[in-house]
N, C-alpha and C. Protein backbone atom coordinates (compact mmCIF):
# COMPACT_ATOMS: atom_id res chain seq x y z
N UNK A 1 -23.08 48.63 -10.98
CA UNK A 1 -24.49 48.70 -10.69
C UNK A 1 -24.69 49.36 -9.34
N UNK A 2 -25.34 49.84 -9.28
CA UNK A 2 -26.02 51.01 -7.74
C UNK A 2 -26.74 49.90 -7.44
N UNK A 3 -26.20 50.15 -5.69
CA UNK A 3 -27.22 49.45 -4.76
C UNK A 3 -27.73 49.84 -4.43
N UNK A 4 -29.27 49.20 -4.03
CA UNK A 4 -30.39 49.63 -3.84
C UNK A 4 -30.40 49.82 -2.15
N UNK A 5 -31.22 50.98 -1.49
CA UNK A 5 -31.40 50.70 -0.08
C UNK A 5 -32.30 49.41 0.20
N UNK A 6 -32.32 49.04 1.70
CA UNK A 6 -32.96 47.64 1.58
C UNK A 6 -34.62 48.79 1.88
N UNK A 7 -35.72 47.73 2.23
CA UNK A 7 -36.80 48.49 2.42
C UNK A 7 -37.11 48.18 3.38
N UNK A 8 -37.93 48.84 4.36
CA UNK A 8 -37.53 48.96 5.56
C UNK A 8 -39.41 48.33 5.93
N UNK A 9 -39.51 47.27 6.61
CA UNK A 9 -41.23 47.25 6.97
C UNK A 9 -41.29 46.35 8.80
N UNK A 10 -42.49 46.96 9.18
CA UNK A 10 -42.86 46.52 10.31
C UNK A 10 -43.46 45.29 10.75
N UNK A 11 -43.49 44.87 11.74
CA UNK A 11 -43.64 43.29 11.42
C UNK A 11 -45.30 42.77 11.17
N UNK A 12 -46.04 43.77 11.45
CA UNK A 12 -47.30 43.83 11.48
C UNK A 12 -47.97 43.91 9.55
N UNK A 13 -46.26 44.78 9.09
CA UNK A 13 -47.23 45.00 7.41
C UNK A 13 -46.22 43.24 6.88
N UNK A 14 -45.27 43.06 7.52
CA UNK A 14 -44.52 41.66 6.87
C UNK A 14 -45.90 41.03 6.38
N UNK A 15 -45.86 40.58 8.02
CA UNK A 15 -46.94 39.47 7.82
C UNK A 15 -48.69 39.25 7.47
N UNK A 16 -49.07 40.72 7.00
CA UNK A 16 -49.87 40.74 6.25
C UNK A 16 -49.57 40.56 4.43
N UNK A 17 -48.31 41.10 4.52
CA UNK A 17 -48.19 41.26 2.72
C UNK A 17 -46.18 39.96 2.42
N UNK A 18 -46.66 38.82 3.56
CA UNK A 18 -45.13 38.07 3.55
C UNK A 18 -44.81 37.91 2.44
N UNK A 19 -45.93 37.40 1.68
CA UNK A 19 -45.47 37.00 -0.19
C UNK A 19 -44.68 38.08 -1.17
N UNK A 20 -45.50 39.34 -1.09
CA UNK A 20 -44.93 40.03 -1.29
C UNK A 20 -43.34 40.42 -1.01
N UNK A 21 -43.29 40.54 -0.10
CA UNK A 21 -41.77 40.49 0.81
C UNK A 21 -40.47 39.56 0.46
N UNK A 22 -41.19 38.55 0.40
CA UNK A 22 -40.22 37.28 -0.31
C UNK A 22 -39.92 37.52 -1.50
N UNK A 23 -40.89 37.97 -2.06
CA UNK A 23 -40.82 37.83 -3.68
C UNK A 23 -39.39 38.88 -4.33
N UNK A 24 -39.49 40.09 -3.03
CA UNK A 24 -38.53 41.20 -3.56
C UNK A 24 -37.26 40.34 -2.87
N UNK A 25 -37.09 40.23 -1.88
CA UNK A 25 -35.71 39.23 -1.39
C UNK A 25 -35.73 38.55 -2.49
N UNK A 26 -36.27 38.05 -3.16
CA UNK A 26 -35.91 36.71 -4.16
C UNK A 26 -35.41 37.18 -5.16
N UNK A 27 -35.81 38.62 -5.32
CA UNK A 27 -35.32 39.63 -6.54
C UNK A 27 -33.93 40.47 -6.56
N UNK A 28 -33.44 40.14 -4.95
CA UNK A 28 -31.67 40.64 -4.77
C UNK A 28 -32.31 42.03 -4.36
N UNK A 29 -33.75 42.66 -3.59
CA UNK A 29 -33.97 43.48 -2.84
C UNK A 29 -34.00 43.11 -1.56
N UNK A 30 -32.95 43.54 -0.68
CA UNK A 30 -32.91 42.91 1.07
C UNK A 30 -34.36 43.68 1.52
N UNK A 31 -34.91 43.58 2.51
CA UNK A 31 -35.70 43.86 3.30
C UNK A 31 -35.99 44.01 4.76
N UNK A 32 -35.44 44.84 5.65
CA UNK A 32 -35.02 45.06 7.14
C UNK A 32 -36.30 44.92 7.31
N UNK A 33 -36.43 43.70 8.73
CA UNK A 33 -37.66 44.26 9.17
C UNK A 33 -37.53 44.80 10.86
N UNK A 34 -38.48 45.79 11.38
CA UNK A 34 -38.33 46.29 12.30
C UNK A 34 -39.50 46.12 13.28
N UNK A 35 -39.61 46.12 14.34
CA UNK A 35 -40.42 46.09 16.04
C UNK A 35 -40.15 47.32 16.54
N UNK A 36 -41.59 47.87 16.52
CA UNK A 36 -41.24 49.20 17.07
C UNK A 36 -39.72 49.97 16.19
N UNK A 37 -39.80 50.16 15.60
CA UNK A 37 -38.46 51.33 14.89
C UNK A 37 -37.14 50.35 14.84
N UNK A 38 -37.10 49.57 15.76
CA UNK A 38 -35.95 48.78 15.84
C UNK A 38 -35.53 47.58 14.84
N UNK A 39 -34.89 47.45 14.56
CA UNK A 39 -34.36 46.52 13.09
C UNK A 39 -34.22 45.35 14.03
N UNK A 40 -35.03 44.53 13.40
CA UNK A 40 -34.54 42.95 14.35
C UNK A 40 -34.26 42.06 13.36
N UNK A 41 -34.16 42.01 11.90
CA UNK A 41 -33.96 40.50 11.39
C UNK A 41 -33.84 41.75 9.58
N UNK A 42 -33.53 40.75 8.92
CA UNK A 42 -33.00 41.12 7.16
C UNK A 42 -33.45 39.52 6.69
N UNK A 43 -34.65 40.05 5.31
CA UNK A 43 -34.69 38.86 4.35
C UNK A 43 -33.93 39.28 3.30
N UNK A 44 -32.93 38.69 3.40
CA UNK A 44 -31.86 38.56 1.81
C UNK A 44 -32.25 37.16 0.98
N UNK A 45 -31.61 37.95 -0.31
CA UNK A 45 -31.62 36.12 -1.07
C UNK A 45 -30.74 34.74 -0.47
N UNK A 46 -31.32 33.84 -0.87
CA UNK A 46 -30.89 32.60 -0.51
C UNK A 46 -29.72 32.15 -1.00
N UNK A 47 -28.35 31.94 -0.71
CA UNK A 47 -27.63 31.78 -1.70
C UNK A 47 -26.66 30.51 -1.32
N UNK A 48 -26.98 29.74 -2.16
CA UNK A 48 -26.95 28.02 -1.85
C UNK A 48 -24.85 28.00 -1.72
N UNK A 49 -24.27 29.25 -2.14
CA UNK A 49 -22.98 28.72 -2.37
C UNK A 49 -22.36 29.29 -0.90
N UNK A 50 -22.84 29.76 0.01
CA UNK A 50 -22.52 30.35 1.24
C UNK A 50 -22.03 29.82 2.17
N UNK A 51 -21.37 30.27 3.01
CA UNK A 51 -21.20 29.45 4.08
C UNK A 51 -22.17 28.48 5.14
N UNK A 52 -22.08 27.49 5.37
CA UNK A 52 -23.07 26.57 6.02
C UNK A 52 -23.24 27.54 7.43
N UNK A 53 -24.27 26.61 7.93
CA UNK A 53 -24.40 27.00 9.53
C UNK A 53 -23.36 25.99 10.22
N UNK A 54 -22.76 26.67 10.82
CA UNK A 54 -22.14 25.49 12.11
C UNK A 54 -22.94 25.01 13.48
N UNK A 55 -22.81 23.82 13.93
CA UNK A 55 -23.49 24.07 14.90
C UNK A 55 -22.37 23.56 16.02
N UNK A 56 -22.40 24.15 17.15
CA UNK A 56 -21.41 24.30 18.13
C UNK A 56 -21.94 23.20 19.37
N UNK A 57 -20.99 22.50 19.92
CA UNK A 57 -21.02 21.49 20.86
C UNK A 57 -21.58 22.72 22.09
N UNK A 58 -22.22 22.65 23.47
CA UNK A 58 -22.70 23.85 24.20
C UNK A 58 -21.14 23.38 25.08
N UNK A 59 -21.07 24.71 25.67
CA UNK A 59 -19.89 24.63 26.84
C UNK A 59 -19.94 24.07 27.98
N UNK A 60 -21.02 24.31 28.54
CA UNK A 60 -21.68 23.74 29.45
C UNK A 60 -23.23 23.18 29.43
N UNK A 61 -23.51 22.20 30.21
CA UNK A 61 -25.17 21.82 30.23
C UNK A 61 -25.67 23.14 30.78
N UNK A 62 -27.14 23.45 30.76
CA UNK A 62 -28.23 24.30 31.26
C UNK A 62 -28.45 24.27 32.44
N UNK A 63 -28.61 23.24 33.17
CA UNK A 63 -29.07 22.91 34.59
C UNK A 63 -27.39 23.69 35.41
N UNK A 64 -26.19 23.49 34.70
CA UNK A 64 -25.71 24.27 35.45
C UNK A 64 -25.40 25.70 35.36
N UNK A 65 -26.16 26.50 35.19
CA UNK A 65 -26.44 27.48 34.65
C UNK A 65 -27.08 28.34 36.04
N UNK A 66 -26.76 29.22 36.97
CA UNK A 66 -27.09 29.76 37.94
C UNK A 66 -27.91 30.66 37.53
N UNK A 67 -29.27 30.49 38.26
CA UNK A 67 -30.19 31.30 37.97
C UNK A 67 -30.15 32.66 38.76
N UNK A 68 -30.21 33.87 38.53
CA UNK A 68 -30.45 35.15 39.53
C UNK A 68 -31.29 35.47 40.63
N UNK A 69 -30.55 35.78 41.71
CA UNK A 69 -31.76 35.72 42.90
C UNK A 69 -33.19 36.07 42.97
N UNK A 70 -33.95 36.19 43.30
CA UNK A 70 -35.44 36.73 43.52
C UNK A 70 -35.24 38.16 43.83
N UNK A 71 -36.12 38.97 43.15
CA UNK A 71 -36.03 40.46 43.24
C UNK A 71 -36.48 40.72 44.83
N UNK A 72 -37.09 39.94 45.36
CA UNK A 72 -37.24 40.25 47.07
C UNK A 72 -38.90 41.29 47.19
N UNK A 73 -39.21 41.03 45.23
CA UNK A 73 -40.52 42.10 45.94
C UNK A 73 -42.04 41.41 44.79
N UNK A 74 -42.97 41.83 44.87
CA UNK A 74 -43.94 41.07 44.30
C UNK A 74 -44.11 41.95 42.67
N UNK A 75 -44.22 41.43 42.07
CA UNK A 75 -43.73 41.82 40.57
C UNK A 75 -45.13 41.77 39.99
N UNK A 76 -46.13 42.88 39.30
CA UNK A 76 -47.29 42.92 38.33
C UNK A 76 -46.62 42.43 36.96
N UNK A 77 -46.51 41.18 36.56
CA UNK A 77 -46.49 41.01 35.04
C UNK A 77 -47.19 41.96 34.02
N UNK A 78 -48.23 41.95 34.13
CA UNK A 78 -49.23 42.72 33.32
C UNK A 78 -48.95 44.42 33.29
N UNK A 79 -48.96 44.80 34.37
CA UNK A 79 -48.43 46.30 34.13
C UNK A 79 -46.88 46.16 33.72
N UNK A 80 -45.78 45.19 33.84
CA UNK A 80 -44.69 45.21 33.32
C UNK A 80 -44.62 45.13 31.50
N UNK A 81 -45.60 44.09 31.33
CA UNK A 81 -45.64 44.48 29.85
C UNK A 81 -46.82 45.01 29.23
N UNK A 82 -47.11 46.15 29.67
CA UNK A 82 -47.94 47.03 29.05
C UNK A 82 -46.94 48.17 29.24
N UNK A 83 -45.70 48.41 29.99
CA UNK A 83 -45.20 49.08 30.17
C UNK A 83 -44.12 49.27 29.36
N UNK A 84 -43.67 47.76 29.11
CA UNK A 84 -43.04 47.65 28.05
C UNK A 84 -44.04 47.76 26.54
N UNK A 85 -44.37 47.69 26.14
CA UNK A 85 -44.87 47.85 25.15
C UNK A 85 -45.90 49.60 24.50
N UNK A 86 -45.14 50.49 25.40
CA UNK A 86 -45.78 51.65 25.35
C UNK A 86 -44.70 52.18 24.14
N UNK A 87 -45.33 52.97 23.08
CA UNK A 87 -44.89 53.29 21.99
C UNK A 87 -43.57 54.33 21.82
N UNK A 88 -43.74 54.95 23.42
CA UNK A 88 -42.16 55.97 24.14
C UNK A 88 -41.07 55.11 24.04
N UNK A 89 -40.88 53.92 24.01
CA UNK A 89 -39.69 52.90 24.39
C UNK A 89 -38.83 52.89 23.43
């Protein structure tokens, strides 16, 4: 049997048409979805005989976790993510 390419949608049409979306994953059609052009996540079928999730003891607690110094300068959030979010990226 020929495999199918997966289909490729943005996260903006997912979650207007999610049902849709599921319905083809449920049908053994994967479905990449992408942010900005970029592939961030795949709905495949569910398949109960798979390997479990493990879940891992952490290595260390959080609190000891060294945070990175202060950039030393006053930072615009707002122009940082509008900057990030410009469609060139």
């Amino acid at each position: 049997m020929k495999k199918r390419p997966d289909k490729t949608v943005k996260v903006a049409e997912l979650k207007a048409r999610l049902s849709e979306y599921l319905r083809a994953a449920r049908q053994g059609h994967p479905v990449t979805v992408c942010d900005r052009d970029t592939p961030i996540a795949r709905l495949v079928p569910y398949d109960a005989e798979a390997e479990t999730l493990v879940i891992r003891k952490p290595i260390r607690r959080l609190r000891d976790v060294a945070l990175p110094a202060p950039l030393g300068r006053r930072i615009d959030s707002l122009a940082a993510l509008l900057e990030e979010r410009q469609p060139s990226r």
